[in-house]
N, C-alpha and C. Protein backbone atom coordinates (compact mmCIF):
# COMPACT_ATOMS: atom_id res chain seq x y z
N UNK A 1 122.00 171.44 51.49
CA UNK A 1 122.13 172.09 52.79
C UNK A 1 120.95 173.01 53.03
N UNK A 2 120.92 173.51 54.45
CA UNK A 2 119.64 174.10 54.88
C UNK A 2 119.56 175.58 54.63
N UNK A 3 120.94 175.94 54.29
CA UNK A 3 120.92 177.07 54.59
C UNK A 3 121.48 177.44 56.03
N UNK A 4 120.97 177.09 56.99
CA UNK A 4 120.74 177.42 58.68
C UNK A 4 122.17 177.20 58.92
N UNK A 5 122.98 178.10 59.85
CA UNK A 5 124.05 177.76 59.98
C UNK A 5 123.78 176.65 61.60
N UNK A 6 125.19 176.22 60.88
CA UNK A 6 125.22 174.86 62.21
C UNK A 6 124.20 173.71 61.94
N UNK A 7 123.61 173.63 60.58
CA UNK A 7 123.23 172.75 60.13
C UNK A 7 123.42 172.06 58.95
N UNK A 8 123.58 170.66 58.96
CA UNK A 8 124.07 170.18 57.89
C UNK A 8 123.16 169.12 56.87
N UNK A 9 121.47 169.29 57.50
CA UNK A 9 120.79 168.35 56.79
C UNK A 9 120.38 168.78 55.29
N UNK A 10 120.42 168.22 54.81
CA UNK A 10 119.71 168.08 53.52
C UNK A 10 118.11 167.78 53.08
N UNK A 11 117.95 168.79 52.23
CA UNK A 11 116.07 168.43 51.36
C UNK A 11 115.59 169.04 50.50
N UNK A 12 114.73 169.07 49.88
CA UNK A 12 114.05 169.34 48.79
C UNK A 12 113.35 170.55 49.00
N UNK A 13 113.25 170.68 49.74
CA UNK A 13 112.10 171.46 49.95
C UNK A 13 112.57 173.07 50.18
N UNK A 14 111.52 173.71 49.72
CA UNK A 14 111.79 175.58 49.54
C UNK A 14 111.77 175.81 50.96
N UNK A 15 113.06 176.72 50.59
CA UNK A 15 113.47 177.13 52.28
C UNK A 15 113.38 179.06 51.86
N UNK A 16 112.75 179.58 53.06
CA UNK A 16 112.38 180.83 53.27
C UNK A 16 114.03 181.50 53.02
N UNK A 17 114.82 181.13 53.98
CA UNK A 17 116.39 181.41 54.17
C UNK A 17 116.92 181.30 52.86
N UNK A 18 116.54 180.78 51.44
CA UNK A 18 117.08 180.54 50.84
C UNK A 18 117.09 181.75 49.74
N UNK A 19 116.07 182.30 49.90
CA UNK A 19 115.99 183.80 49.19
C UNK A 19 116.85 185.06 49.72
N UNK A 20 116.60 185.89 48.99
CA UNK A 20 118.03 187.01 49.59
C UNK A 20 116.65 187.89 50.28
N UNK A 21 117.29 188.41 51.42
CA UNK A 21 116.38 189.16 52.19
C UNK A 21 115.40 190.24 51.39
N UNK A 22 116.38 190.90 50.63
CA UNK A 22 115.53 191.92 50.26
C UNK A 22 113.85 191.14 49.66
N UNK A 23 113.59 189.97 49.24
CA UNK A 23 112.73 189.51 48.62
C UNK A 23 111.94 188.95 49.34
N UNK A 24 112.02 188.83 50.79
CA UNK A 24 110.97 188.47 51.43
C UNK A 24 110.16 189.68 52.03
N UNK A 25 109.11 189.31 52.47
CA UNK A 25 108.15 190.32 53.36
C UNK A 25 108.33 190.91 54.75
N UNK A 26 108.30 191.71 55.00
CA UNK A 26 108.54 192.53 56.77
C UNK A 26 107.30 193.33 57.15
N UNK A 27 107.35 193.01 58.10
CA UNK A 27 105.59 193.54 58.35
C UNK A 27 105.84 194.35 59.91
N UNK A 28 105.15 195.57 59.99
CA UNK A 28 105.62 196.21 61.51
C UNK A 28 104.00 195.72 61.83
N UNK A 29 104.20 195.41 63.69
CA UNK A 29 103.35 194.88 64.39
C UNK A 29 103.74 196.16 65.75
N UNK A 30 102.91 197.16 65.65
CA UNK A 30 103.53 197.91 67.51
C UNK A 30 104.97 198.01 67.13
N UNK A 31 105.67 198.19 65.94
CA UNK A 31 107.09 198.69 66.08
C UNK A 31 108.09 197.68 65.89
N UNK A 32 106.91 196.49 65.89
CA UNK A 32 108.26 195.14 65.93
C UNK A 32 108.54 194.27 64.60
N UNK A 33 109.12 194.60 64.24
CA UNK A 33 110.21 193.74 62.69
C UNK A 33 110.04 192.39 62.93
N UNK A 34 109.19 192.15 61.94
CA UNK A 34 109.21 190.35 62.25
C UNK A 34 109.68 189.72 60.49
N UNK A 35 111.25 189.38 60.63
CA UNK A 35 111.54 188.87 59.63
C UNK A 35 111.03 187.19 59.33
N UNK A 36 110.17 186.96 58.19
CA UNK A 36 110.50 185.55 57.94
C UNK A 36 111.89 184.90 57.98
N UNK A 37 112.42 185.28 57.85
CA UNK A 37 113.82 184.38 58.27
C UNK A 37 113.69 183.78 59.50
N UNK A 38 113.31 184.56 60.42
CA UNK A 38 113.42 183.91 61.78
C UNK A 38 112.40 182.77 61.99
N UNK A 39 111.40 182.65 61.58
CA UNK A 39 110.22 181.80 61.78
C UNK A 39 111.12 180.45 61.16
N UNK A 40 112.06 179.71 60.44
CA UNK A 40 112.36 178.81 59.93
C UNK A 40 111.41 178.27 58.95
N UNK A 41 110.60 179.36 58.33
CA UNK A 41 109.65 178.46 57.21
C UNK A 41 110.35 177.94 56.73
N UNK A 42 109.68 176.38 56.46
CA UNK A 42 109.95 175.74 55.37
C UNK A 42 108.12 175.29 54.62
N UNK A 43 108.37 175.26 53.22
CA UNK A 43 107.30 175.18 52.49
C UNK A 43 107.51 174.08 51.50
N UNK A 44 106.74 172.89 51.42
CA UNK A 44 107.14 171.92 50.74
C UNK A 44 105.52 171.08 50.15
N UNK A 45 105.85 170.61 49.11
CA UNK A 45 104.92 169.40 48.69
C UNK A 45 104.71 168.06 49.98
N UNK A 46 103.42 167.95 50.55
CA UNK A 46 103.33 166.94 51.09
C UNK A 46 101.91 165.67 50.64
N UNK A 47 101.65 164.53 51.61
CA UNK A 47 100.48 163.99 51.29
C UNK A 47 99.42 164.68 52.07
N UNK A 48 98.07 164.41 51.62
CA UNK A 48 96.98 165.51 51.83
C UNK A 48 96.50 164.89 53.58
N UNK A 49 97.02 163.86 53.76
CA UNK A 49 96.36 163.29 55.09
C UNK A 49 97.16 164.00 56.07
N UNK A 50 98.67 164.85 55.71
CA UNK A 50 99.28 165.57 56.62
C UNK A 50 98.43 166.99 56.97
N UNK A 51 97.79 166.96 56.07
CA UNK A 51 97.04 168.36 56.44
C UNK A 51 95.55 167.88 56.94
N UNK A 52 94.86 167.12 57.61
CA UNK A 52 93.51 166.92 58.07
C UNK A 52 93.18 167.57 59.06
N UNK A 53 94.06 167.27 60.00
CA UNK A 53 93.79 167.68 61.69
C UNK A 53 94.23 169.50 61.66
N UNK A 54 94.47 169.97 60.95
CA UNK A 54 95.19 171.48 61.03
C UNK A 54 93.92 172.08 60.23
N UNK A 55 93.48 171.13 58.97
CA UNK A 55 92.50 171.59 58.04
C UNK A 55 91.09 171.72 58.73
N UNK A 56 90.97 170.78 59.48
CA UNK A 56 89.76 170.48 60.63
C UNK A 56 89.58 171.54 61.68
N UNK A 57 91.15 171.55 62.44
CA UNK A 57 90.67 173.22 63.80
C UNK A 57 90.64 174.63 63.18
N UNK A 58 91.18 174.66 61.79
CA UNK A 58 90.95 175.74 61.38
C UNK A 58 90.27 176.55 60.58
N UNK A 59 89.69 175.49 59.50
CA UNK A 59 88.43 175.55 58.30
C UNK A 59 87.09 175.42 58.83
N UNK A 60 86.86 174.26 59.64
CA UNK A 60 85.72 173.48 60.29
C UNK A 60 85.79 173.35 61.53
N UNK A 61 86.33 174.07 62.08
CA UNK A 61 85.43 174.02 63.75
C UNK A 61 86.07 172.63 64.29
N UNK A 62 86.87 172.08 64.24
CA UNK A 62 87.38 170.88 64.76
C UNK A 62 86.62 169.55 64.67
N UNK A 63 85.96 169.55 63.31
CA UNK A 63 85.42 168.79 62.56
C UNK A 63 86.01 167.48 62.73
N UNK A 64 85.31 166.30 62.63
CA UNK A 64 86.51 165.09 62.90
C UNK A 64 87.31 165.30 61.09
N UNK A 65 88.11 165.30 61.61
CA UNK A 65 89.10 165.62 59.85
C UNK A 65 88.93 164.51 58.97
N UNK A 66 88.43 162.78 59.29
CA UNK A 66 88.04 162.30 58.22
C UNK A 66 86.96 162.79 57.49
N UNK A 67 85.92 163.94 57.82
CA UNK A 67 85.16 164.60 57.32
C UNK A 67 85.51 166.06 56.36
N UNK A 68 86.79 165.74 56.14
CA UNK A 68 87.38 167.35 56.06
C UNK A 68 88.51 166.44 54.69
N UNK A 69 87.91 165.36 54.57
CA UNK A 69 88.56 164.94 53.20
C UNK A 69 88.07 165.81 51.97
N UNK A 70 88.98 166.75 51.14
CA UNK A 70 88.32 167.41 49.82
C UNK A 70 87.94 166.02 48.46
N UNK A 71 87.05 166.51 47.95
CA UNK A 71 86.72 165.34 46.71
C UNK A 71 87.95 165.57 45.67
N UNK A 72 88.66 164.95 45.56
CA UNK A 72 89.94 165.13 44.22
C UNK A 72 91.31 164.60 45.50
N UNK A 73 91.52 165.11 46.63
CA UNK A 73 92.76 165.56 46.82
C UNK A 73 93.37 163.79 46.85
N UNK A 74 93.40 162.58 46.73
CA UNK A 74 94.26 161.78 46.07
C UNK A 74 94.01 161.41 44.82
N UNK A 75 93.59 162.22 43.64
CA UNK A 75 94.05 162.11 42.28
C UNK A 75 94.97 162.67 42.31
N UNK A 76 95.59 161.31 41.08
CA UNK A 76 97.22 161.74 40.50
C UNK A 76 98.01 163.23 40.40
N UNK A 77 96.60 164.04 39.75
CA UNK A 77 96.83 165.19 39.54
C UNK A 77 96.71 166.15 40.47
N UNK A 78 96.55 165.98 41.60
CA UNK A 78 96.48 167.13 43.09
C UNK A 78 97.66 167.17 43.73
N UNK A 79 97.96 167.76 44.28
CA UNK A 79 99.03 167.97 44.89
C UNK A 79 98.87 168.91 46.19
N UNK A 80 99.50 168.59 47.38
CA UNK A 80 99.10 169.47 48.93
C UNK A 80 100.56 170.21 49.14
N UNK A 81 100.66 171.48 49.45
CA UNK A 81 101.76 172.06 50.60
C UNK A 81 101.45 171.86 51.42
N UNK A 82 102.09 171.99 52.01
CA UNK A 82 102.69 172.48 54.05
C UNK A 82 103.97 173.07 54.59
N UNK A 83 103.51 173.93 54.88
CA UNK A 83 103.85 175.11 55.09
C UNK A 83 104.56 174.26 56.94
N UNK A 84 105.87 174.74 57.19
CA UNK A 84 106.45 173.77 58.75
C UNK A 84 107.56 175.32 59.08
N UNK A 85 106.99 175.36 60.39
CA UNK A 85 108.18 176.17 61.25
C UNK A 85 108.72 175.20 62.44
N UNK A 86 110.01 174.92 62.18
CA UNK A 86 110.76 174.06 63.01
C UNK A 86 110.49 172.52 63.21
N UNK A 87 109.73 172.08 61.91
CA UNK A 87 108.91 171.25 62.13
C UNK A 87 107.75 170.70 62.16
N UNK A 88 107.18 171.90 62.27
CA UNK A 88 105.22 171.65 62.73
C UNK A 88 104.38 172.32 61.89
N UNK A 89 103.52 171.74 61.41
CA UNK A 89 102.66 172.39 60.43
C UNK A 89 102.06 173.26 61.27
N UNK A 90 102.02 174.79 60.00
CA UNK A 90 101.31 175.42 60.42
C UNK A 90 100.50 176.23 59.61
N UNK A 91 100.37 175.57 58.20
CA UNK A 91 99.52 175.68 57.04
C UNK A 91 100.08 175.06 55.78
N UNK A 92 98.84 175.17 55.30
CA UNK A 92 98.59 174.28 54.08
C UNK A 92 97.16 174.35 53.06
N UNK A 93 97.74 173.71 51.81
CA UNK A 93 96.65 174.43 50.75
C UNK A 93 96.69 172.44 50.21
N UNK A 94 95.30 172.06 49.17
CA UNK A 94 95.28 171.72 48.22
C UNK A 94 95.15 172.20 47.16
N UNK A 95 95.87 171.40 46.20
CA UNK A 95 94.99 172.54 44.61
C UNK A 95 95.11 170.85 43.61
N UNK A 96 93.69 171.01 43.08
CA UNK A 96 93.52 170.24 42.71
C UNK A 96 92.71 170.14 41.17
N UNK A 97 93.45 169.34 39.97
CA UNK A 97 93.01 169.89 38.77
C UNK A 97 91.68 169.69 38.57
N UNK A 98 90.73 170.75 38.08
CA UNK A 98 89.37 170.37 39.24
C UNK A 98 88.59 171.84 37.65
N UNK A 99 87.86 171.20 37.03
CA UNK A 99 86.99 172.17 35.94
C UNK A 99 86.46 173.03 36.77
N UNK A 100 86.39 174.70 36.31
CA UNK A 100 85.60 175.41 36.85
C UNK A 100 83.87 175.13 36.62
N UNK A 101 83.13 175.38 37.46
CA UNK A 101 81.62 175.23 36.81
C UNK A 101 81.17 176.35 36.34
N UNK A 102 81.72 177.32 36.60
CA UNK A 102 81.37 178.95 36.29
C UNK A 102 82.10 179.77 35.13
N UNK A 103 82.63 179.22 34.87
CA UNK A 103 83.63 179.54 33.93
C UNK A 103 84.48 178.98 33.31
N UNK A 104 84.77 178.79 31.88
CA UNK A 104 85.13 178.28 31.29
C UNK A 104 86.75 178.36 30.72
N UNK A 105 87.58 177.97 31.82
CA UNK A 105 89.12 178.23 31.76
C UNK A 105 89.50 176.81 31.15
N UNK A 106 90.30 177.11 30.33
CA UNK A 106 91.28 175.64 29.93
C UNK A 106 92.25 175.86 30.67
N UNK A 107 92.80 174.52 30.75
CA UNK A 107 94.09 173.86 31.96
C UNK A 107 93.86 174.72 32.80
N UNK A 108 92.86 174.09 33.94
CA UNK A 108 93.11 175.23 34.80
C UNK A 108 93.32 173.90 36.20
N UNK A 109 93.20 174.41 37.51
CA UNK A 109 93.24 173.92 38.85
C UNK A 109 92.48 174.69 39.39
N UNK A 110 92.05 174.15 40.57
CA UNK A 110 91.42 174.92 41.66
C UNK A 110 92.36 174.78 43.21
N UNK A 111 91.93 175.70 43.80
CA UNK A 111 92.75 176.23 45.08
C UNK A 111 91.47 175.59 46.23
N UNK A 112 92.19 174.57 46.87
CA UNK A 112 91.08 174.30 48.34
C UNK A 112 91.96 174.44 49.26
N UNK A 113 91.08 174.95 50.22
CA UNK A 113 91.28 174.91 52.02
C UNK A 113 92.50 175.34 51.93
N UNK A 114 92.74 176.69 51.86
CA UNK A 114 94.17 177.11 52.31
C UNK A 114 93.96 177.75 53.89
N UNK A 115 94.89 177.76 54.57
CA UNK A 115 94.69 177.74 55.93
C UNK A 115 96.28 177.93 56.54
N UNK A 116 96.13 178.65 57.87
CA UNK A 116 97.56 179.29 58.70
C UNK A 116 96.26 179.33 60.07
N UNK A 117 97.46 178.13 61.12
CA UNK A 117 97.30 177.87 62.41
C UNK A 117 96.90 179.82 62.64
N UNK A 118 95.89 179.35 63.29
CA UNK A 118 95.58 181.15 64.17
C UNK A 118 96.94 181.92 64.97
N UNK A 119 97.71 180.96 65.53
CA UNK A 119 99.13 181.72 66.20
C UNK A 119 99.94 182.15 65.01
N UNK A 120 99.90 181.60 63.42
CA UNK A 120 100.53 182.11 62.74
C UNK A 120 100.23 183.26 61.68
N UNK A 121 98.79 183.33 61.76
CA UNK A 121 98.12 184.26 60.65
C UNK A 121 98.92 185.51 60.77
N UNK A 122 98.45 186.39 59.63
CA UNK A 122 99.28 187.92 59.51
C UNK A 122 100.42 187.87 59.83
N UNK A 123 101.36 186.98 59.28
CA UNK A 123 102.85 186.85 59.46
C UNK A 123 103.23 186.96 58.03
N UNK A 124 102.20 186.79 56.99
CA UNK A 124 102.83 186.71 55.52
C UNK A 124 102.85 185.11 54.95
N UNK A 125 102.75 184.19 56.04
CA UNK A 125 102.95 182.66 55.09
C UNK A 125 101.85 182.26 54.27
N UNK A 126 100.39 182.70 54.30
CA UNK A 126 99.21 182.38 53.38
C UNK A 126 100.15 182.84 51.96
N UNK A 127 100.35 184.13 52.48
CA UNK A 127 101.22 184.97 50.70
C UNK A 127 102.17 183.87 50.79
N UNK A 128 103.12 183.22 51.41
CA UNK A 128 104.52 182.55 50.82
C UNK A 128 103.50 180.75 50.46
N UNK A 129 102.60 180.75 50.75
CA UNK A 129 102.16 179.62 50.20
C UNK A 129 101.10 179.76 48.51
N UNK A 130 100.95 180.38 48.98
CA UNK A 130 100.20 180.86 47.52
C UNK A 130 101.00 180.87 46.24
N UNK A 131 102.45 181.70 47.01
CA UNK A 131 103.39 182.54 45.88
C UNK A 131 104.20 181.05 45.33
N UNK A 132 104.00 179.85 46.29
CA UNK A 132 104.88 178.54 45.85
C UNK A 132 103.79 177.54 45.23
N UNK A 133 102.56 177.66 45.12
CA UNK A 133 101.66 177.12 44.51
C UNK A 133 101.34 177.73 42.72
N UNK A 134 101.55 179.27 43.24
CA UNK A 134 101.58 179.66 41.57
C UNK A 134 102.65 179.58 40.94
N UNK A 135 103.88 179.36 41.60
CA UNK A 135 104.89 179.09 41.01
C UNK A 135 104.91 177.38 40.08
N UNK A 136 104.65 177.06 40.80
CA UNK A 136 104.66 175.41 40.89
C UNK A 136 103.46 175.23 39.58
N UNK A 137 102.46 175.67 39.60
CA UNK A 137 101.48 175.69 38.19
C UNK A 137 101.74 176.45 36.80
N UNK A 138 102.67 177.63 37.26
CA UNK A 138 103.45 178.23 36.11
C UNK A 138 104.45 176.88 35.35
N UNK A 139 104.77 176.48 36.50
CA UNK A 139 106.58 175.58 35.80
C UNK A 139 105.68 174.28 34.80
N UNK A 140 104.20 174.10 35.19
CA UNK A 140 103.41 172.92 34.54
C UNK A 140 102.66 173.64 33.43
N UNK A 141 103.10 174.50 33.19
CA UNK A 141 102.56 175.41 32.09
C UNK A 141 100.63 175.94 32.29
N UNK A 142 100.20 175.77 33.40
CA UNK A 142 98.67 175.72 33.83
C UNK A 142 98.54 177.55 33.56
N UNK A 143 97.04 177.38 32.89
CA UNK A 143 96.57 178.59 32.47
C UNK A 143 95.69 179.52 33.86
N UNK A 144 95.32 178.91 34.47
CA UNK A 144 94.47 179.35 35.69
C UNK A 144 94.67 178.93 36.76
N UNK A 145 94.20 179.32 38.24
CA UNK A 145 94.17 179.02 39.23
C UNK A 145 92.84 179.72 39.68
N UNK A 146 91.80 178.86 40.27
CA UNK A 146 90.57 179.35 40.83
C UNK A 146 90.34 178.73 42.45
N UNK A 147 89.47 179.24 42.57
CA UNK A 147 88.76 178.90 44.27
C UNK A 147 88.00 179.13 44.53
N UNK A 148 87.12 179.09 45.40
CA UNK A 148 85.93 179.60 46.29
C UNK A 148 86.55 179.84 47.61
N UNK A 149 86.28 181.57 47.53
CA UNK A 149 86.74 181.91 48.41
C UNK A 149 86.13 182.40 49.40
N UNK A 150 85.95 182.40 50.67
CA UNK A 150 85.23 182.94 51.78
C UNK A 150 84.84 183.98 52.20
N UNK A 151 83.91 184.71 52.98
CA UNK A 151 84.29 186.28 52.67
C UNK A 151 85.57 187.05 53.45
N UNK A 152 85.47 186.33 54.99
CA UNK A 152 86.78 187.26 55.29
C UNK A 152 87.87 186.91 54.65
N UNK A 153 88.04 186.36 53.78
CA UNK A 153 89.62 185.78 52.92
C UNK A 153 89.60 186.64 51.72
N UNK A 154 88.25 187.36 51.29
CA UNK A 154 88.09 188.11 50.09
C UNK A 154 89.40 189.35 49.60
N UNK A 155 89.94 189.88 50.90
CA UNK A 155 90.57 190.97 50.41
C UNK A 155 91.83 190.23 50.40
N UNK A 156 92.35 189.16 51.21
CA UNK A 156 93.51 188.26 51.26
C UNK A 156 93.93 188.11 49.66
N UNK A 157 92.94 187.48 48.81
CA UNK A 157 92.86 187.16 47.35
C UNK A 157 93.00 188.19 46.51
N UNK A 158 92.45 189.33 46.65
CA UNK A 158 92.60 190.57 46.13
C UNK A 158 93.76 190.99 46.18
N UNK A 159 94.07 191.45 47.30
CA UNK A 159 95.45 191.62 47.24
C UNK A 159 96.86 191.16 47.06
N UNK A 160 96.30 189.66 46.43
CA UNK A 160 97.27 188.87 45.49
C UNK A 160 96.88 188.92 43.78
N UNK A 161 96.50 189.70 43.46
CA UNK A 161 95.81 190.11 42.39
C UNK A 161 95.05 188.87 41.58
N UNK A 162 93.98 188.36 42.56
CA UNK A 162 93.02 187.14 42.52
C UNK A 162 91.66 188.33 42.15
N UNK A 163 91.16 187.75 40.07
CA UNK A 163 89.80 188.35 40.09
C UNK A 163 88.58 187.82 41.21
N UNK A 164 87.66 188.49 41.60
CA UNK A 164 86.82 188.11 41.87
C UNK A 164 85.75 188.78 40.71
N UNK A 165 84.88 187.20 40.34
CA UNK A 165 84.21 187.12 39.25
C UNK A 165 82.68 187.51 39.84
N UNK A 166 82.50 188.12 40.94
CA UNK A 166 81.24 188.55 41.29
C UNK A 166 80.42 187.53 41.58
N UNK A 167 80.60 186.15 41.48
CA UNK A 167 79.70 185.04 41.64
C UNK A 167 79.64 184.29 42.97
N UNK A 168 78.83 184.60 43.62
CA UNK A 168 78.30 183.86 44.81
C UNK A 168 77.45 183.11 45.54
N UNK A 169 77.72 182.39 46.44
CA UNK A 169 76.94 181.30 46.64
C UNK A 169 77.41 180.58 47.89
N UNK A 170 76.49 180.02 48.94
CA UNK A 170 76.30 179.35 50.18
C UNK A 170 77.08 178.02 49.92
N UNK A 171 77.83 177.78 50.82
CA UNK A 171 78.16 176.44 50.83
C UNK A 171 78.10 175.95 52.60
N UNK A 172 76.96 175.04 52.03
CA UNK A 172 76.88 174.22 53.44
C UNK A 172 76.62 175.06 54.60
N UNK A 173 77.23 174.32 55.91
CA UNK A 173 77.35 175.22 56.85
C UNK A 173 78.18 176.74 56.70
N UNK A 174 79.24 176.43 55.63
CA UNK A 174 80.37 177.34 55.80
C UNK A 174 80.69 178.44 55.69
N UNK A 175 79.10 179.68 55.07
CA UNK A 175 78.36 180.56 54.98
C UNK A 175 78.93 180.88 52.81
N UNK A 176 78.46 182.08 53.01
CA UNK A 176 79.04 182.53 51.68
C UNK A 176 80.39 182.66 50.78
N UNK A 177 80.52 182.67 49.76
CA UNK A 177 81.70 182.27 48.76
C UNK A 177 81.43 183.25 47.89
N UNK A 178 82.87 183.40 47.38
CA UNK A 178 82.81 183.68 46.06
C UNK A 178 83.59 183.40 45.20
N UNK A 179 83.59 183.06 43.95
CA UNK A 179 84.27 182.65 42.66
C UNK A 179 85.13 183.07 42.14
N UNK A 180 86.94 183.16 42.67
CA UNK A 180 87.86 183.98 42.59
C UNK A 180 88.20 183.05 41.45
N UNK A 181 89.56 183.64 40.88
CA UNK A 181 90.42 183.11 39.78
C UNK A 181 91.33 184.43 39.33
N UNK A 182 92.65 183.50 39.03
CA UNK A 182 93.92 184.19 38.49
C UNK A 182 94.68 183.62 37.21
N UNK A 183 94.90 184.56 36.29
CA UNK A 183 94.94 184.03 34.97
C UNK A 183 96.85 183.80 35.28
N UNK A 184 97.41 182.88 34.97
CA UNK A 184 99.04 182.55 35.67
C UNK A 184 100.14 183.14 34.73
C-alpha cells in the first residue's frame, strides 16, 4: 500500500509518507511550512533513458538528450533514481561503479548528473535523493561514493558531509569541477 489514504495501489518503491514526520525535512520559505509529505515524493530505482530529457533541460541547456548519455550508465553495475511527484519526474541521479582517477578508493561508485526540475529545487529532494542513493550503496557494502561536482552545487555536497578533495578541473563546456567524495 501507498500509504496515501484513499489509495489502494501497490509498489516498491520508497515513499516520502512512509517515514514518520518527525524524520523528514521542513524548510520556512516567507513563513510558509512546506512539508514533504505534501509534494507525494516518490523516489525509486529506474532505467537511465527515463532520465534524458529532464537530464538535458537541466544539466545541458536542452541538449538533444541522446547527447546527455553518461559513459557507464547501462552497465550491469549502474543503477538510476527518479525522484516522481504525482507521477512526473522531477529529478534524478546516476551512480555508476566507475574507478576514481584521483584517488585511490576501493569499492567505490561515482555520483553523475544529479539534478531537480528548477520548479522543484530548494524543497529538500536533491537531500532525499542522495540520502536513498547512500543508503542503497551502504546495503551493497560500497566503501565510497565520489563525483565531480560543479561549483554552484559545491556547498549542496558539503553540507551533506561530501569531502571536497581540493582537486579541480574544466570539463568541456560545463565550466569548473571539483573532486568530491564520501567515505559510506
Amino acid at each position: 500500500m501507498s500509504g496515501r489514504p484513499g489509495s489502494n495501489r501497490r509498489h516498491s518503491a520508497w515513499k516520502a509518507d512512509a517515514l514518520p514526520t518527525e524524520l523528514l525535512p521542513h524548510f520556512s520559505f516567507n513563513n510558509l511550512r512546506l512539508n514533504l509529505l505534501e509534494l507525494n515524493l516518490n523516489i525509486k530505482i529506474v532505467k537511465s533513458n527515463k532520465l534524458l530529457n529532464l537530464r538535458s533541460k537541466i544539466l545541458r541547456n536542452n541538449m538533444n538528450p541522446s547527447k546527455c548519455i553518461f559513459r557507464g550508465d547501462d552497465n550491469k553495475t549502474s543503477f538510476h533514481i527518479g525522484a516522481y511527484i504525482d507521477g512526473i519526474l522531477v529529478g534524478g541521479v546516476s551512480i555508476i561503479k566507475n574507478k576514481c582517477s584521483y584517488k585511490d578508493f576501493p569499492n567505490c561508485y561515482q555520483l553523475r548528473g544529479l539534478f531537480v526540475d528548477f520548479n522543484h529545487q530548494k524543497k529538500g529532494i536533491g537531500k532525499m535523493i542522495i540520502e536513498k542513493v547512500e543508503s542503497l550503496l551502504k546495503n551493497k557494502k560500497v566503501n565510497y561514493l565520489w563525483m565531480n561536482a560543479r561549483v554552484k552545487a559545491l556547498d549542496f555536497y558539503l553540507k551533506l558531509n561530501y569531502t571536497n578533495s581540493e582537486i579541480t578541473y574544466n570539463m568541456n563546456e560545463i565550466g569548473l569541477h571539483y573532486m568530491l567524495y564520501k567515505k559510506l
